[in-house]
PDB file of N, CA and C in Angstrom:
ATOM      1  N   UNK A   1      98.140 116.471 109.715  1.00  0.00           N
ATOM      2  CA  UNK A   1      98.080 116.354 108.269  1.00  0.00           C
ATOM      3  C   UNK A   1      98.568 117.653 107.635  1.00  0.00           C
ATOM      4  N   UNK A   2      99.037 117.537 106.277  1.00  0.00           N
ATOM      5  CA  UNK A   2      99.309 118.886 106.032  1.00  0.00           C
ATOM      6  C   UNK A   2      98.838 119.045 104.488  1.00  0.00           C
ATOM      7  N   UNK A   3      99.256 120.438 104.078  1.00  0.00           N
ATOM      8  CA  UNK A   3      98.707 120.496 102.917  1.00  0.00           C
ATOM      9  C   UNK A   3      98.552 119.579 101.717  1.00  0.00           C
ATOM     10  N   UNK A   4      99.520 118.787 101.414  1.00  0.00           N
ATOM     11  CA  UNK A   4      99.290 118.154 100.610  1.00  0.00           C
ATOM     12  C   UNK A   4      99.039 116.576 101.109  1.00  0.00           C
ATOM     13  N   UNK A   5      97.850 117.235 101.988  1.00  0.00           N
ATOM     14  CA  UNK A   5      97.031 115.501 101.902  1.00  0.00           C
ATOM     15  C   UNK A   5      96.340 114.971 100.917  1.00  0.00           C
ATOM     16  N   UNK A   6      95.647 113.899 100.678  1.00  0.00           N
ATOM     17  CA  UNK A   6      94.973 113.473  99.831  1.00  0.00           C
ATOM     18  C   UNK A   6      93.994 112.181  99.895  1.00  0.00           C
ATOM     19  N   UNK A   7      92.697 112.739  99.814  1.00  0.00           N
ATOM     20  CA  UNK A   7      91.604 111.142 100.122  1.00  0.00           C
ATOM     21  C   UNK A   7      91.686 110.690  99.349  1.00  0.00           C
ATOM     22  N   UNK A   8      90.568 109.479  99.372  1.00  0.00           N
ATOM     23  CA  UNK A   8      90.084 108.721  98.111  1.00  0.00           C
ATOM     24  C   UNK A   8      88.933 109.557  97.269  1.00  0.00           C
ATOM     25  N   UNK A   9      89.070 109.322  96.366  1.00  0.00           N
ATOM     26  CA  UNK A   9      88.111 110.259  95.151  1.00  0.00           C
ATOM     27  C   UNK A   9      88.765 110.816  94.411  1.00  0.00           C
ATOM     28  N   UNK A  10      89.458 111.831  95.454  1.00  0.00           N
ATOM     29  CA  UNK A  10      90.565 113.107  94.798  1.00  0.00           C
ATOM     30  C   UNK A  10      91.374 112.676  93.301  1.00  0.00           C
ATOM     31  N   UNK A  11      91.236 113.532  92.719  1.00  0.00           N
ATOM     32  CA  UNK A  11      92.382 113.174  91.369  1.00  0.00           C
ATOM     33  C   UNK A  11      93.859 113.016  91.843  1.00  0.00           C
ATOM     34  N   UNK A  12      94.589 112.569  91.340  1.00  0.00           N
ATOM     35  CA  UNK A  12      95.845 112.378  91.654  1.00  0.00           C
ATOM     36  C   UNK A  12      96.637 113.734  91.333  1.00  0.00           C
ATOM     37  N   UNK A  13      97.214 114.792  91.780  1.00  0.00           N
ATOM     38  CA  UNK A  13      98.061 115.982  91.360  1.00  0.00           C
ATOM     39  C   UNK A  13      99.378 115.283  90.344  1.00  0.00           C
ATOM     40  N   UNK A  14      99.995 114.522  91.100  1.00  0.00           N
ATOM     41  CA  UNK A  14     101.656 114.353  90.592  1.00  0.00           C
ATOM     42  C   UNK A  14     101.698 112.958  90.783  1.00  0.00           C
ATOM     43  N   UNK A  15     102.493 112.386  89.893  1.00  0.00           N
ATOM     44  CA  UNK A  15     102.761 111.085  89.872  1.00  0.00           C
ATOM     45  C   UNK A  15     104.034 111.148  90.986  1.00  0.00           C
ATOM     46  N   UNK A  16     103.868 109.708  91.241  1.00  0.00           N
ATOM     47  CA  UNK A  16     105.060 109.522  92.551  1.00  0.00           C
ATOM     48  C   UNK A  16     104.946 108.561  93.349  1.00  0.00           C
ATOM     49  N   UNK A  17     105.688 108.709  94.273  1.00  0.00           N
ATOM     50  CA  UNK A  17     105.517 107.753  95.942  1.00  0.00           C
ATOM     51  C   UNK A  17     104.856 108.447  96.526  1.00  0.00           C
ATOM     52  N   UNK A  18     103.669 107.812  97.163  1.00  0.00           N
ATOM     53  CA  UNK A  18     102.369 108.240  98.112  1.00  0.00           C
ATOM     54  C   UNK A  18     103.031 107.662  99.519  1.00  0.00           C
ATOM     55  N   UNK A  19     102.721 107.781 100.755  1.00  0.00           N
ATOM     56  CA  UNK A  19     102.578 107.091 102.140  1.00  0.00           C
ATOM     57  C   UNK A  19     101.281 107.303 102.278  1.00  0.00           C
ATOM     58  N   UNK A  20     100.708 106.134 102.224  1.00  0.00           N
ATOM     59  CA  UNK A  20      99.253 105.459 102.686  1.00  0.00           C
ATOM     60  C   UNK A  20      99.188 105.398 104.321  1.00  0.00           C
ATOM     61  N   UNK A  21      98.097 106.388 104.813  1.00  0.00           N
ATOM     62  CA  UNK A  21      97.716 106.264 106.299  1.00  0.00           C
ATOM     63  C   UNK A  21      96.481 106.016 106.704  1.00  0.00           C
ATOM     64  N   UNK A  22      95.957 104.613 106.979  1.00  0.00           N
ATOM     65  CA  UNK A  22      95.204 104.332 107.542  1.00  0.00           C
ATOM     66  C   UNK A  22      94.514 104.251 108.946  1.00  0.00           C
ATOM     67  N   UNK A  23      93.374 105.092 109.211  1.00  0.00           N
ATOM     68  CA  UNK A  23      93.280 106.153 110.329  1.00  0.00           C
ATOM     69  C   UNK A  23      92.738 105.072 110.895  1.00  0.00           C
ATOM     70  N   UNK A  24      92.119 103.780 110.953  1.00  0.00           N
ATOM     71  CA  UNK A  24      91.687 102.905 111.863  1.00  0.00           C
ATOM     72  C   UNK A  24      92.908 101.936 112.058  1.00  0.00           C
ATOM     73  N   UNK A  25      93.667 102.265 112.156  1.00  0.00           N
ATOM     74  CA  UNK A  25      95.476 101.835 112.700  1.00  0.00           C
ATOM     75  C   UNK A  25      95.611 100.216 111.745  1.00  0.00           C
ATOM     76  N   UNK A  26      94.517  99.197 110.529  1.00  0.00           N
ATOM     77  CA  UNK A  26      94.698  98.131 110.906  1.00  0.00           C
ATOM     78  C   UNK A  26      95.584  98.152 110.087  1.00  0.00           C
ATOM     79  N   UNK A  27      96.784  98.433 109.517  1.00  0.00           N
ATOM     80  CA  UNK A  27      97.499  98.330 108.953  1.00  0.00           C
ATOM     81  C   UNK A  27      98.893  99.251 109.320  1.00  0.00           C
ATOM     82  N   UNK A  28     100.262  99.214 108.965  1.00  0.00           N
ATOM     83  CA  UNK A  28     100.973 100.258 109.829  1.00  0.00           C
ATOM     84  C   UNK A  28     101.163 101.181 108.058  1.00  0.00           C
ATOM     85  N   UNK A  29     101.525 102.525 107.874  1.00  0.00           N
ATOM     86  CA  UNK A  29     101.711 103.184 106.966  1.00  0.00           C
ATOM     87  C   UNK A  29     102.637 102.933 105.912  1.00  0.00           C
ATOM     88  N   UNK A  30     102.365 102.817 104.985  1.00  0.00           N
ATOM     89  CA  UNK A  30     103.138 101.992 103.862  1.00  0.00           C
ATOM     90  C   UNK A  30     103.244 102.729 102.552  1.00  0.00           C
ATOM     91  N   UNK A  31     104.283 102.768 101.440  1.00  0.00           N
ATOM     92  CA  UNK A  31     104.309 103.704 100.267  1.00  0.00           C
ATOM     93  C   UNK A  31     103.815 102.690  99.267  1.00  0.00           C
ATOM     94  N   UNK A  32     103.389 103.355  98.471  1.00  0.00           N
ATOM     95  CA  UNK A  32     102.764 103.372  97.369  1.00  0.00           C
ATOM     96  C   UNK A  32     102.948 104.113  95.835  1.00  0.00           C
ATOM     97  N   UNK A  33     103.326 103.683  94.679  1.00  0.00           N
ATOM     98  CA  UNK A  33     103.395 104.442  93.536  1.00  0.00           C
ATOM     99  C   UNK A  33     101.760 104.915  92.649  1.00  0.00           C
ATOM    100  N   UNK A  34     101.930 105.992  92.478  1.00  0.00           N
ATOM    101  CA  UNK A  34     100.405 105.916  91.947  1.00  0.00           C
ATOM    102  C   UNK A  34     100.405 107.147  90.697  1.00  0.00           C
ATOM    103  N   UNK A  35     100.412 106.911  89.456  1.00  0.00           N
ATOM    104  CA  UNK A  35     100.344 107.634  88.450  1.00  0.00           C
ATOM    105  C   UNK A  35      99.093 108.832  88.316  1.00  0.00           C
ATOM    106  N   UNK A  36      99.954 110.188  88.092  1.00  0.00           N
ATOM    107  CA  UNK A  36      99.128 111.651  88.035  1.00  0.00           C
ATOM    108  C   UNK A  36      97.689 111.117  87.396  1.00  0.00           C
ATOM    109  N   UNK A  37      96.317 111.823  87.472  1.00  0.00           N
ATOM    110  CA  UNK A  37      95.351 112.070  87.075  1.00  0.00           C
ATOM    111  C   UNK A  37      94.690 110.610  87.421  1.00  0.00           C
ATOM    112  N   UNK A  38      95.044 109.691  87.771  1.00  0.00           N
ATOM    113  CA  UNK A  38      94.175 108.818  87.853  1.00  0.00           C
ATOM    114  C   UNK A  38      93.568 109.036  89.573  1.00  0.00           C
ATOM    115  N   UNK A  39      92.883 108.620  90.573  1.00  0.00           N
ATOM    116  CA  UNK A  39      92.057 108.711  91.480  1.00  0.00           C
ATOM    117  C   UNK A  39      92.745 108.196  92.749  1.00  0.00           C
ATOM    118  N   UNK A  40      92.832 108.393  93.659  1.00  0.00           N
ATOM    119  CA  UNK A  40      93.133 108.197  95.381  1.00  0.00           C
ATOM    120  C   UNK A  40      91.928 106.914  95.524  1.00  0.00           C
ATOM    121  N   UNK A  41      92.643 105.762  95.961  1.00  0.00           N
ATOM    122  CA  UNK A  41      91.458 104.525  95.703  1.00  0.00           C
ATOM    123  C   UNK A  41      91.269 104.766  97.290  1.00  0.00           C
ATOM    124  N   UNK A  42      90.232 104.275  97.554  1.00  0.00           N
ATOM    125  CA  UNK A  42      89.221 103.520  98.782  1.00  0.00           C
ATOM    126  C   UNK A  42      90.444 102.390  99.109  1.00  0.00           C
ATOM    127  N   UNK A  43      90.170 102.236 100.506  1.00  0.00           N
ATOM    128  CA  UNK A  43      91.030 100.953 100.847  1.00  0.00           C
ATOM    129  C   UNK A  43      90.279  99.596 101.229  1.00  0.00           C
ATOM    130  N   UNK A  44      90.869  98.664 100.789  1.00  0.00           N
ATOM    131  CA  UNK A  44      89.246  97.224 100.897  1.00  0.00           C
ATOM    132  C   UNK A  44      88.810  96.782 102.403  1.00  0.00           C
ATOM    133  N   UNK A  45      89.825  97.388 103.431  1.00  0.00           N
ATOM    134  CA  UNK A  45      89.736  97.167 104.501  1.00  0.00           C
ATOM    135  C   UNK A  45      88.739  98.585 105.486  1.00  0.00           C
ATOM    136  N   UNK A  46      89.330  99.484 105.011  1.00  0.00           N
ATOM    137  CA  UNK A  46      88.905 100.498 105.792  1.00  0.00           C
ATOM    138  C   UNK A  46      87.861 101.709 105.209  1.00  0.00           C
ATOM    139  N   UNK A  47      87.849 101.970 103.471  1.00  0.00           N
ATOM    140  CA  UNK A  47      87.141 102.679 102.843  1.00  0.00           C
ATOM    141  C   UNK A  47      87.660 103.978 102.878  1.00  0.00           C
ATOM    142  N   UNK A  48      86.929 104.637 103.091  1.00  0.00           N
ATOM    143  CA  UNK A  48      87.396 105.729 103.070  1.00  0.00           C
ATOM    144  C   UNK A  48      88.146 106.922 104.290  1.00  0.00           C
ATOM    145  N   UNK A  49      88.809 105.770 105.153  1.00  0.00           N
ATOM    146  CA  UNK A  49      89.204 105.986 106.503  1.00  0.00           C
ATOM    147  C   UNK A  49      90.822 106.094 106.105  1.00  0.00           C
ATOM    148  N   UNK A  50      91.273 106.501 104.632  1.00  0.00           N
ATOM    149  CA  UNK A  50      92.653 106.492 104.302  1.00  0.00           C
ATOM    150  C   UNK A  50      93.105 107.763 103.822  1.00  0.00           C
ATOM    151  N   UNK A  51      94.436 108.081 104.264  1.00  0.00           N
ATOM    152  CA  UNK A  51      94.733 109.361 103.341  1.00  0.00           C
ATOM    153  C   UNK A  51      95.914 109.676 102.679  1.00  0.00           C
ATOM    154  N   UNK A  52      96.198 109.821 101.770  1.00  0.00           N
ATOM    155  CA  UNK A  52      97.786 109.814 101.096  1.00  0.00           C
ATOM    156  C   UNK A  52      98.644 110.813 101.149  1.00  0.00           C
ATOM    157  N   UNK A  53      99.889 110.983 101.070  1.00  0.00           N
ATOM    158  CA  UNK A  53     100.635 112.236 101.330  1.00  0.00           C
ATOM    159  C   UNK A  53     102.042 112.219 100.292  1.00  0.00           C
ATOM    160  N   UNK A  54     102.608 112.638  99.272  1.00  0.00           N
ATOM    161  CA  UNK A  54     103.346 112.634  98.255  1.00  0.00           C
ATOM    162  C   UNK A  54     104.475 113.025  98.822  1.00  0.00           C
ATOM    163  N   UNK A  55     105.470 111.833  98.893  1.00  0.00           N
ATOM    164  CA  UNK A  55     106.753 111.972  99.763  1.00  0.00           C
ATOM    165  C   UNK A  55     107.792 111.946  98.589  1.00  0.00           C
ATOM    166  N   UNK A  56     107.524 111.293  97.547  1.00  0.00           N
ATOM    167  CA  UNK A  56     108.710 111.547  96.883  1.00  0.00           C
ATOM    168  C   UNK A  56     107.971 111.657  94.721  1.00  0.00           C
ATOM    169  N   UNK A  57     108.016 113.008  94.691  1.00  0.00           N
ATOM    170  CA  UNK A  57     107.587 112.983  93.302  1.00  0.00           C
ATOM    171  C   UNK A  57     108.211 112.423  92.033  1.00  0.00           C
ATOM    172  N   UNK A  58     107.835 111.813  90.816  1.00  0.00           N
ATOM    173  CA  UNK A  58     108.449 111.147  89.568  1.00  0.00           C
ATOM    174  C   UNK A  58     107.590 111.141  88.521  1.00  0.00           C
ATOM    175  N   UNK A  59     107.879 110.803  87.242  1.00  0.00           N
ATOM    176  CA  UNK A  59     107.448 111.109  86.085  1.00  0.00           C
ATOM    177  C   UNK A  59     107.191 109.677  85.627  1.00  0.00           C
ATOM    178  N   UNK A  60     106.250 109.604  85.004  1.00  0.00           N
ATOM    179  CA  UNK A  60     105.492 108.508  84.707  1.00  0.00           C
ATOM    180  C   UNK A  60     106.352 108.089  83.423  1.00  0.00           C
ATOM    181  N   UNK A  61     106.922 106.937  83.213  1.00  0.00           N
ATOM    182  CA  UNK A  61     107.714 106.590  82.374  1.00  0.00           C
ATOM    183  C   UNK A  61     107.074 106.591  80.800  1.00  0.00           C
ATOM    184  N   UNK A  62     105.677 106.621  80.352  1.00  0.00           N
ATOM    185  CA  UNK A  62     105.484 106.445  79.472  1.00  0.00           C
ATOM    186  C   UNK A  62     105.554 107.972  78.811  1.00  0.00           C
ATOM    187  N   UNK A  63     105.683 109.053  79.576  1.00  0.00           N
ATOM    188  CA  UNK A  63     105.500 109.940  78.750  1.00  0.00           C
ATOM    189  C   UNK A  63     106.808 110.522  79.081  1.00  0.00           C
ATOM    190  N   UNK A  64     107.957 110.330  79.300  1.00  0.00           N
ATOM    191  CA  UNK A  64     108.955 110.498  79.233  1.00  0.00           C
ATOM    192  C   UNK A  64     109.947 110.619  77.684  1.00  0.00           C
ATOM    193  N   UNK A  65     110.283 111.774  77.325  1.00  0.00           N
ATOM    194  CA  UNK A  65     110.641 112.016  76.006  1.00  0.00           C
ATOM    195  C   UNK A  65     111.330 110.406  75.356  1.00  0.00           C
ATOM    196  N   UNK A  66     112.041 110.159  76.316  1.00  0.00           N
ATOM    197  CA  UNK A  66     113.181 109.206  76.149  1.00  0.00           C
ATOM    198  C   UNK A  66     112.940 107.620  75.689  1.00  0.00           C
ATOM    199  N   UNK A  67     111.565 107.515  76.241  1.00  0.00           N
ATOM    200  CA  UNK A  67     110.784 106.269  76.338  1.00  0.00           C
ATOM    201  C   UNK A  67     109.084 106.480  75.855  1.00  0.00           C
ATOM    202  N   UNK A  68     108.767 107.659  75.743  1.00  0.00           N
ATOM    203  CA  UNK A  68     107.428 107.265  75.304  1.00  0.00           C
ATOM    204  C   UNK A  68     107.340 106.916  73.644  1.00  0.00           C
ATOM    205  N   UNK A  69     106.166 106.740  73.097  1.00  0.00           N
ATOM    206  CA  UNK A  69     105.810 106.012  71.896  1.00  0.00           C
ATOM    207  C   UNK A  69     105.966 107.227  70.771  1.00  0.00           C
ATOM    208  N   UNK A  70     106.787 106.974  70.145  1.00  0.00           N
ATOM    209  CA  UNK A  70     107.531 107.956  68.919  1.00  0.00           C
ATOM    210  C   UNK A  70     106.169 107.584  67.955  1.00  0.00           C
ATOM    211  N   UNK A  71     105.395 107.237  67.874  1.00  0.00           N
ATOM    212  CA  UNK A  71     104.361 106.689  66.960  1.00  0.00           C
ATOM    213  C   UNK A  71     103.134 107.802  66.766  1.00  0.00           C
ATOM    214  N   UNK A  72     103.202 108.534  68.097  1.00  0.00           N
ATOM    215  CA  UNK A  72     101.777 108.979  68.460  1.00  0.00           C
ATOM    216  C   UNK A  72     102.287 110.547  67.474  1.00  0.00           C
TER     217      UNK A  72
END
């Protein structure tokens, strides 16, 4: 594992593509998008036997100058 692992609980650092690794093998490792500040979920199969790793970072489209809400 390396530094930028990540359990379930943890706040999210950076929005992006995660790779999901599930340490009781029942699943094979799979990506995932998961938006900054929200939480590293539990997995329904395994709990807290998962850990995420940020392979490819991106910007959450809503707050993107280009596209977010000119209103606010």
């Amino acid at each position: 594992m390396t530094a930028n692992t990540y359990w379930p609980g943890e706040k999210v650092p950076s929005s992006g593509v995660y790779r999901v690794v599930h340490t009781n093998n029942h699943t094979a490792a799979h990506d995932v998008t998961i938006a900054r500040q929200s939480e590293f979920p539990l997995c329904n199969e395994c709990g807290s036997r998962v850990y995420f790793v940020l392979t490819k970072p991106g910007e959450n489209i809503a707050l993107n100058i280009y596209f977010r809400d000119q209103t606010e």
